[in-house]
C-alpha atoms as a PDB file:
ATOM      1  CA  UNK A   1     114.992  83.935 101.884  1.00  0.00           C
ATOM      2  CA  UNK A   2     114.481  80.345 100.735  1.00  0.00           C
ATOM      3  CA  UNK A   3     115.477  78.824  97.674  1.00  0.00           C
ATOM      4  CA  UNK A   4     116.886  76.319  95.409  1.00  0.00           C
ATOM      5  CA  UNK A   5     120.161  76.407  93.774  1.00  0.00           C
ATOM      6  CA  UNK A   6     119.501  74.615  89.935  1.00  0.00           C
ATOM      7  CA  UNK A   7     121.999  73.574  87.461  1.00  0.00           C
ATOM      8  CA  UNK A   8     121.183  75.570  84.305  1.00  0.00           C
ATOM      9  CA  UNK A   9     122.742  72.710  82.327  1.00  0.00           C
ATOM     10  CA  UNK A  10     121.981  69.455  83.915  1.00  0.00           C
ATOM     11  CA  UNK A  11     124.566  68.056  85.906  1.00  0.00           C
ATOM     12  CA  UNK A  12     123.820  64.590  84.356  1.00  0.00           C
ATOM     13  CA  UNK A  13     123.404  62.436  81.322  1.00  0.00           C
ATOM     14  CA  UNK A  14     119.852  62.697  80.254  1.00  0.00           C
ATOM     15  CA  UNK A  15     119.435  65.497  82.449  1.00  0.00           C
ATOM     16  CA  UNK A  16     117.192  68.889  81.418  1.00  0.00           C
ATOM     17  CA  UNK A  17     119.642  70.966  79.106  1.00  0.00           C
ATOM     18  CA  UNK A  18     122.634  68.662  79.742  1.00  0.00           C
ATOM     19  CA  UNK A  19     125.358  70.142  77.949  1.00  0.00           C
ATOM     20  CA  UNK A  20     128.067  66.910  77.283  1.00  0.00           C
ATOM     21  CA  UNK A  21     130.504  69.644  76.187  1.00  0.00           C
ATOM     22  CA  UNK A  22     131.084  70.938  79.550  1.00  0.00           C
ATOM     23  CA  UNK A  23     133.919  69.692  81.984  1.00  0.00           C
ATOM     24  CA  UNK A  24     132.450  68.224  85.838  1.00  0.00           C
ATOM     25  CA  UNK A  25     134.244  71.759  86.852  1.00  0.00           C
ATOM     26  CA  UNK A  26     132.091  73.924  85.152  1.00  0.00           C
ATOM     27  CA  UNK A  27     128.801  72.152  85.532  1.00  0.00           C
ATOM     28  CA  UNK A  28     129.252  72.780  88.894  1.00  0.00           C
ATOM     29  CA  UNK A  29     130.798  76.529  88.644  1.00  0.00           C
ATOM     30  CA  UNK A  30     128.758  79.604  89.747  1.00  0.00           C
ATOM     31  CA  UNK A  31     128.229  80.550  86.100  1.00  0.00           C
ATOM     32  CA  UNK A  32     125.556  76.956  85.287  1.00  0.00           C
ATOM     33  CA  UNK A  33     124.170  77.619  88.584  1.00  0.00           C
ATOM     34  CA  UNK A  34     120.751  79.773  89.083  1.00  0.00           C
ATOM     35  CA  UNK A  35     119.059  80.111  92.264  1.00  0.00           C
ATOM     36  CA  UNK A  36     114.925  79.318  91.831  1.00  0.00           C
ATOM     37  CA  UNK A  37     111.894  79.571  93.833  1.00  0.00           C
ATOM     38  CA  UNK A  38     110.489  75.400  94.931  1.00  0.00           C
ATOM     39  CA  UNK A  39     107.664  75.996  92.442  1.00  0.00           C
ATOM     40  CA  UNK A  40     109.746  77.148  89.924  1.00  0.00           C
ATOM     41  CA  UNK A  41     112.992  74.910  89.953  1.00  0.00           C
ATOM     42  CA  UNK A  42     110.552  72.225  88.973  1.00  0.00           C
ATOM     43  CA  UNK A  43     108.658  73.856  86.313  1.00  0.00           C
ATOM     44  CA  UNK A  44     111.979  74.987  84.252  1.00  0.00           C
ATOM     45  CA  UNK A  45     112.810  71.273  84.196  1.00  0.00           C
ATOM     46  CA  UNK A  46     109.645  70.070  82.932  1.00  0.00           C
ATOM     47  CA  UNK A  47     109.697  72.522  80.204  1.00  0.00           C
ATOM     48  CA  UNK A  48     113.310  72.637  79.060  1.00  0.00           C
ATOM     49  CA  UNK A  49     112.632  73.301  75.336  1.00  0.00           C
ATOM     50  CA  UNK A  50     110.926  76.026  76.846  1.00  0.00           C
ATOM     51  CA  UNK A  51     113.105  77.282  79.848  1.00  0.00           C
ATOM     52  CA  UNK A  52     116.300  76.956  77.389  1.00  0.00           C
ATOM     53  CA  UNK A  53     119.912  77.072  78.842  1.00  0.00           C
ATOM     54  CA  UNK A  54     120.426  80.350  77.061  1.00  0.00           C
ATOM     55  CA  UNK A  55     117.196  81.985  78.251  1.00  0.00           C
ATOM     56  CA  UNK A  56     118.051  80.995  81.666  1.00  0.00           C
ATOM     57  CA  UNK A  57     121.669  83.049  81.869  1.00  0.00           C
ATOM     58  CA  UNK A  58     119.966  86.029  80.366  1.00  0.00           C
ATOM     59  CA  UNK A  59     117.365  86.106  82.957  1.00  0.00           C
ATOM     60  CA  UNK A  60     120.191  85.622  85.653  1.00  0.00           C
ATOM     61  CA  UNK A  61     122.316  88.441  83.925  1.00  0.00           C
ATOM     62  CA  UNK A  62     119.153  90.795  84.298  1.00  0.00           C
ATOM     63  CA  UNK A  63     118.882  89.988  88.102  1.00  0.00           C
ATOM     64  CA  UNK A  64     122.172  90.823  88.609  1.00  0.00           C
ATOM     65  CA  UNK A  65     122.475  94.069  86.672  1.00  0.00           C
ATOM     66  CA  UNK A  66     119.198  95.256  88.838  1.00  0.00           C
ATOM     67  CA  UNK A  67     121.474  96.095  92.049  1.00  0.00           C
ATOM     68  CA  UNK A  68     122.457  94.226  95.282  1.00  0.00           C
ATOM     69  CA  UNK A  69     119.739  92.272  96.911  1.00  0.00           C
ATOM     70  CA  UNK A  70     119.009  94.462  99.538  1.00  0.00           C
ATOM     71  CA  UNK A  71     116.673  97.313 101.296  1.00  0.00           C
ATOM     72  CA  UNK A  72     117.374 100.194  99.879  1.00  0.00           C
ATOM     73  CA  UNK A  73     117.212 103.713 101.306  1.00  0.00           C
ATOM     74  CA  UNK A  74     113.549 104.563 100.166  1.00  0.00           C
ATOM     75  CA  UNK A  75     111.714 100.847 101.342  1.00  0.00           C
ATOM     76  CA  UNK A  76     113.514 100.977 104.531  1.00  0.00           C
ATOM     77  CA  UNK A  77     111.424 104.472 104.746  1.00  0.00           C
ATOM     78  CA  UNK A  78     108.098 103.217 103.497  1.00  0.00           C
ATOM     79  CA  UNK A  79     108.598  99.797 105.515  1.00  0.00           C
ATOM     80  CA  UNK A  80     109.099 102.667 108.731  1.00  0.00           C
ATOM     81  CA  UNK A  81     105.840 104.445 108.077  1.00  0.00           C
ATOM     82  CA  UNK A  82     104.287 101.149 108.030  1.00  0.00           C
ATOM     83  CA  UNK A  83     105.385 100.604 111.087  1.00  0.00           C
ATOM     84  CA  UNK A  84     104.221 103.933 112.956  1.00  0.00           C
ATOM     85  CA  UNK A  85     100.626 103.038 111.984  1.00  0.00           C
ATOM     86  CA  UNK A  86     100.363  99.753 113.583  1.00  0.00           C
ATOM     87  CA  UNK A  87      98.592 100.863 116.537  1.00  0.00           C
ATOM     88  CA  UNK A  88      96.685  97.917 118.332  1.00  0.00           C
ATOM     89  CA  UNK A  89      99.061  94.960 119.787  1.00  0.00           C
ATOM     90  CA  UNK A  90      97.211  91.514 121.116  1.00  0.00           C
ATOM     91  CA  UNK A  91      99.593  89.486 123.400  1.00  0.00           C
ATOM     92  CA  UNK A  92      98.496  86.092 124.403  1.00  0.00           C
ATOM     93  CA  UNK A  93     100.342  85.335 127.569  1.00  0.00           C
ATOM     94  CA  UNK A  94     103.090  83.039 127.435  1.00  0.00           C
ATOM     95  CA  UNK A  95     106.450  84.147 126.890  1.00  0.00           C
ATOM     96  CA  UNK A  96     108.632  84.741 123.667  1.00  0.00           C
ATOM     97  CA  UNK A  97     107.677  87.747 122.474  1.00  0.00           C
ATOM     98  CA  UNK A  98     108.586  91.403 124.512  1.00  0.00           C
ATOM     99  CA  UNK A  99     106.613  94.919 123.733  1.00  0.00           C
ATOM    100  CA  UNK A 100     108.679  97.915 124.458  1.00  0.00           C
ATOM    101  CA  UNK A 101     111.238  95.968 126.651  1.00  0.00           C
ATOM    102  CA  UNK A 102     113.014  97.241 129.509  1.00  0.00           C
ATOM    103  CA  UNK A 103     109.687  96.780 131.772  1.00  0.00           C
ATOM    104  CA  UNK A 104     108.266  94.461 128.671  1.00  0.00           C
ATOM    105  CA  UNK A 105     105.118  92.124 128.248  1.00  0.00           C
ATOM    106  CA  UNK A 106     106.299  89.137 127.344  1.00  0.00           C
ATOM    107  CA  UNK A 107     104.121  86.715 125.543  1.00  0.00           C
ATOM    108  CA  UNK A 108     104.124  83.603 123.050  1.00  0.00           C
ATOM    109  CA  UNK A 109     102.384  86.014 120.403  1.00  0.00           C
ATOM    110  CA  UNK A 110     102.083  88.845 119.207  1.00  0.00           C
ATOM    111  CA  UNK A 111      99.307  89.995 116.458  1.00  0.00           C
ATOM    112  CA  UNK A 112      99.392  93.943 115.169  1.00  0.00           C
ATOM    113  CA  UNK A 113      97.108  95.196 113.473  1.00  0.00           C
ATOM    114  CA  UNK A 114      96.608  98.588 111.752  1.00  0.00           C
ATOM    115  CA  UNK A 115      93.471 100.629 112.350  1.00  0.00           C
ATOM    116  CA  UNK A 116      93.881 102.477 108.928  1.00  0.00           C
ATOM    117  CA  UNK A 117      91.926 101.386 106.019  1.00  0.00           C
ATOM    118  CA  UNK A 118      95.127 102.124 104.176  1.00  0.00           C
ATOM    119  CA  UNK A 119      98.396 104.100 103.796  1.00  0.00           C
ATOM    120  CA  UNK A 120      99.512 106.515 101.895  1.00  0.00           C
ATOM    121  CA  UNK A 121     103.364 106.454 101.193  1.00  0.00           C
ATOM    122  CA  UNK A 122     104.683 109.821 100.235  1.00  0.00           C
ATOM    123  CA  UNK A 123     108.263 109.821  98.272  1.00  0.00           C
ATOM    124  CA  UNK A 124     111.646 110.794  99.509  1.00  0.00           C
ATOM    125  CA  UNK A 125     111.731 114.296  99.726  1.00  0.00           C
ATOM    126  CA  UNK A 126     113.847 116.279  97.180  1.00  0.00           C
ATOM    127  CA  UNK A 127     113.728 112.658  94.682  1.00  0.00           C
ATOM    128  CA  UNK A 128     112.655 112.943  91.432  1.00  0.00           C
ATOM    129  CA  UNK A 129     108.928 111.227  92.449  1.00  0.00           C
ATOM    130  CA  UNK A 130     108.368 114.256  94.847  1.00  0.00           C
ATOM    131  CA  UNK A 131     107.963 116.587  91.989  1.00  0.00           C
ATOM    132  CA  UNK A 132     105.219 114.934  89.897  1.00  0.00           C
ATOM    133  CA  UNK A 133     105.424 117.254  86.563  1.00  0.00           C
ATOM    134  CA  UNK A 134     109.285 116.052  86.360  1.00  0.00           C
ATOM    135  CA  UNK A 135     108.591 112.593  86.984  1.00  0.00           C
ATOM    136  CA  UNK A 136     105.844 112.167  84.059  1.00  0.00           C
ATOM    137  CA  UNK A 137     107.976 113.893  82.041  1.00  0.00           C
ATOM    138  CA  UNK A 138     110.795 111.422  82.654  1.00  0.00           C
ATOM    139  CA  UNK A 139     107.791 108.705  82.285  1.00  0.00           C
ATOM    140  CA  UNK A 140     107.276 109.976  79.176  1.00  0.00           C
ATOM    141  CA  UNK A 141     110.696 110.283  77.809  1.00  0.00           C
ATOM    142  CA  UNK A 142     111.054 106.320  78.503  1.00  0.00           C
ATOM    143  CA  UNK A 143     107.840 105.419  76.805  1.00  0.00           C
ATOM    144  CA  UNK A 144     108.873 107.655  73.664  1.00  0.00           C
ATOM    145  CA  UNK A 145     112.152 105.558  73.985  1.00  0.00           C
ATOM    146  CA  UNK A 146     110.410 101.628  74.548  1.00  0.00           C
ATOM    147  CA  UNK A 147     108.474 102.901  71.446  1.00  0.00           C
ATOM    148  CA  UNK A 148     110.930 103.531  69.101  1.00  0.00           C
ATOM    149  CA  UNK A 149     113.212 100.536  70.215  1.00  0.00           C
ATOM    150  CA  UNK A 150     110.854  97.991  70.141  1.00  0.00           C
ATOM    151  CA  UNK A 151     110.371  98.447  66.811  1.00  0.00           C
ATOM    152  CA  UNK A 152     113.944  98.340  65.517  1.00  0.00           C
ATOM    153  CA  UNK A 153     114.695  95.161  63.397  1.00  0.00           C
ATOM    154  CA  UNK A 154     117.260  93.350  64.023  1.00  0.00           C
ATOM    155  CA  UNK A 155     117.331  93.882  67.628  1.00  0.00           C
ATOM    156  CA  UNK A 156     116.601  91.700  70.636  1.00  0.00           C
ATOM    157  CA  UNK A 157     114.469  94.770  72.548  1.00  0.00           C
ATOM    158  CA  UNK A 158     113.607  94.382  76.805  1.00  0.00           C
ATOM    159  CA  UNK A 159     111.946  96.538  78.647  1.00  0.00           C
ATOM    160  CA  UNK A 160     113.806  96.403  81.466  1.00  0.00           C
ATOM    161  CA  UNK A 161     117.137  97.208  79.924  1.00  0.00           C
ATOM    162  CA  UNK A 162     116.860 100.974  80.111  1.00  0.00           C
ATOM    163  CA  UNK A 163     115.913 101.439  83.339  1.00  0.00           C
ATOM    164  CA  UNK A 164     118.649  98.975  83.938  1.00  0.00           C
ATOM    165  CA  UNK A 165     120.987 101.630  82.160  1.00  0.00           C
ATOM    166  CA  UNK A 166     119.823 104.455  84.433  1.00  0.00           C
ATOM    167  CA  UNK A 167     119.843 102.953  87.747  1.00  0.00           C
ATOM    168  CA  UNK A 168     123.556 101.918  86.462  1.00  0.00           C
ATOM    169  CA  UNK A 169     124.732 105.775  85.445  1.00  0.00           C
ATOM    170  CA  UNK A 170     122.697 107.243  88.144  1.00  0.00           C
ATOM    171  CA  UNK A 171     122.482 104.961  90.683  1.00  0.00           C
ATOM    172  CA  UNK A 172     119.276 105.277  91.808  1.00  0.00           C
ATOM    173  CA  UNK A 173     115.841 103.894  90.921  1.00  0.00           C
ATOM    174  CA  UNK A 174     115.032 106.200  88.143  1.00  0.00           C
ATOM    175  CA  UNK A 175     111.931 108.372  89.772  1.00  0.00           C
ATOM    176  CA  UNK A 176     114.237 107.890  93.019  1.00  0.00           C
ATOM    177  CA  UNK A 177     116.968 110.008  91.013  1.00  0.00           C
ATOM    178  CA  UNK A 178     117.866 113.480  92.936  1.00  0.00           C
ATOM    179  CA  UNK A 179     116.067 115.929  91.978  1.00  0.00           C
ATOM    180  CA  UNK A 180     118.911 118.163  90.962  1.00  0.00           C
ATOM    181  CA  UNK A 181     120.050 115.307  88.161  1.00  0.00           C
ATOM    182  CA  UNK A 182     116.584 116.021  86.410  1.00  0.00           C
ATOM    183  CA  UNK A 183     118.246 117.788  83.077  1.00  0.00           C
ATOM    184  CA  UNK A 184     120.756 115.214  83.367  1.00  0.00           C
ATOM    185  CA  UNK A 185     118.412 112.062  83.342  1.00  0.00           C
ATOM    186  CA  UNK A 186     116.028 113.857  80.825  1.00  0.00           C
ATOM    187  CA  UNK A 187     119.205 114.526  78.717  1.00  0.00           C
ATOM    188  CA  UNK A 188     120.401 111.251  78.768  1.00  0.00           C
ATOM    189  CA  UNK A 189     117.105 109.690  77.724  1.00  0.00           C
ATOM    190  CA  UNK A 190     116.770 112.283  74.612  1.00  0.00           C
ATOM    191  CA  UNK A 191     120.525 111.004  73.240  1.00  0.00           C
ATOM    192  CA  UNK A 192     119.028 107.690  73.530  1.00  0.00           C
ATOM    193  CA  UNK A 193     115.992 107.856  71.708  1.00  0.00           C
ATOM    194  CA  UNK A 194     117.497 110.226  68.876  1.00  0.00           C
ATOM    195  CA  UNK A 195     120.440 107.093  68.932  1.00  0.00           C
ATOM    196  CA  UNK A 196     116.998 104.687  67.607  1.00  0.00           C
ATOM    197  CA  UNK A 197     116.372 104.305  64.384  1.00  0.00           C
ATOM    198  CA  UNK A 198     113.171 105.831  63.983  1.00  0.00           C
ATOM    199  CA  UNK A 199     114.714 108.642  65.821  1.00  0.00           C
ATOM    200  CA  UNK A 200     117.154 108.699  62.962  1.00  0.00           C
ATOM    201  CA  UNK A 201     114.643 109.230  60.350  1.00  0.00           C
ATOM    202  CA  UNK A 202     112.424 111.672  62.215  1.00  0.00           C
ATOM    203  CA  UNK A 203     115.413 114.130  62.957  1.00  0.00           C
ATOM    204  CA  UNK A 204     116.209 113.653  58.934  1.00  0.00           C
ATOM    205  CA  UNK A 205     113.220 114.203  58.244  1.00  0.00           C
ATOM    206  CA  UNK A 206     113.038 117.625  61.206  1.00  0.00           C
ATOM    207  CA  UNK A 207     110.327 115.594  63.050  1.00  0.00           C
ATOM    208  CA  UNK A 208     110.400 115.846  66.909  1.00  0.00           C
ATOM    209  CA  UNK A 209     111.197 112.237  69.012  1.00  0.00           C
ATOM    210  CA  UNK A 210     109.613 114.250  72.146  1.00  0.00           C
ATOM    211  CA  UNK A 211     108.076 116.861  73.678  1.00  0.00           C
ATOM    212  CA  UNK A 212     110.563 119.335  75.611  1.00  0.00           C
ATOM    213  CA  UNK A 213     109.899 119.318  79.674  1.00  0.00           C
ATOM    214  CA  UNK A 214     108.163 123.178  78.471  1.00  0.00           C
ATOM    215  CA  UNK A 215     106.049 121.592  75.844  1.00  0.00           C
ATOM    216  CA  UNK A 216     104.965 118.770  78.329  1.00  0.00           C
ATOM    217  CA  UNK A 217     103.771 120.635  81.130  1.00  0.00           C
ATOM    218  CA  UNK A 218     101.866 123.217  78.523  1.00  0.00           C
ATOM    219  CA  UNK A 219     100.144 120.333  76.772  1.00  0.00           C
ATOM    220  CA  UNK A 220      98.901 118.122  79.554  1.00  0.00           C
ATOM    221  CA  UNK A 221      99.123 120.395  82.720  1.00  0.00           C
ATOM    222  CA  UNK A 222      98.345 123.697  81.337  1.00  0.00           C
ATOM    223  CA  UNK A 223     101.746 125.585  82.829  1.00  0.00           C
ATOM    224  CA  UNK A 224     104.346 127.434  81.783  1.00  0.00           C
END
């Protein structure tokens, strides 16, 4: 990983964002500090009416509520099955790189290449993907609840904060979720959108927020 660490407030006087409030200590603390792509580092400076000082934690702050920077569970199996279907290996001779060492070829490169047109990546078994009527149902219980909170005055609204909320409760991706916390998850996601305030006015009025998981699968999958 490469980056560049930026100063959210400039460190100096006529700096982007310069803040001439804040002590050398916290100019310099972990808390003004964000780490950027090259590209990007430059482009919030050039645009700091744009790329504001505020805007810039709250990105940061949504980073770091979406997990550790790391391979999960479920891409370390889909980067796995990747691997199994590289099939044809080129080596130029040389002598850096080793194939299937002890007894290895070794070479200066290696090029793979995978003989499939594509792959198909099926989910972790027993997750909450691997059962398809489940997961749109899920699907649709977020929607219902991005629907009703966008439209709530008063009320910064993002996208990403609910699924923020359920990896945090469950913790798990949500259509990585177990499949055995389905009623749990879909629970969770009903209190939320009957906590909105259309939700409010549609239960005092004896509306419906959502279709039960029943009333899902009968209406756009003809079971049950």
């Amino acid at each position: 990983m490469t980056g560049v660490t930026c100063h959210i407030n400039a460190r100096s006087e006529g700096g982007p964002r310069y803040d001439p409030k804040q002590t050398d200590r916290e100019r310099h603390a972990f808390d003004n500090l964000i780490l950027m792509c090259a590209r990007h580092s430059k482009l919030i400076d050039s645009e700091p009416n744009r790329f504001t000082a505020d805007w810039l934690r709250e990105i940061k702050a949504e980073h770091a509520r979406e997990g550790p920077i790391e391979l999960p569970e479920s891409d370390a199996h889909k980067a796995e099955l990747l691997l199994k279907n590289y099939r044809s290996i080129y080596i130029s001779a040389g002598g850096h790189v080793m194939v299937d060492s002890p007894g290895a070829i070794q070479a200066d490169r290696a090029v793979i290449m995978n003989q499939k047109k594509s792959v198909q990546i099926l989910p972790p078994r027993g997750s909450l993907a691997s059962d398809l009527s489940k997961r749109n149902y899920v699907k649709h219980l977020i929607d219902r609840y991005h629907e009703f909170a966008s439209q709530q005055p008063g009320r910064k609204f993002s996208f990403a904060a609910i699924y923020a909320e359920i990896t945090k409760r469950f913790g798990a991706k949500w259509d990585l979720i177990p499949l055995h916390l389905f009623e749990d998850l879909a629970s969770f996601l009903q209190h939320r959108i009957d906590r909105t305030m259309i939700g409010g006015m549609n239960r005092g009025k004896g509306n419906p927020n959502y279709s039960t998981y029943d009333e899902f699968c009968q209406k756009y999958e003809g079971k049950r």
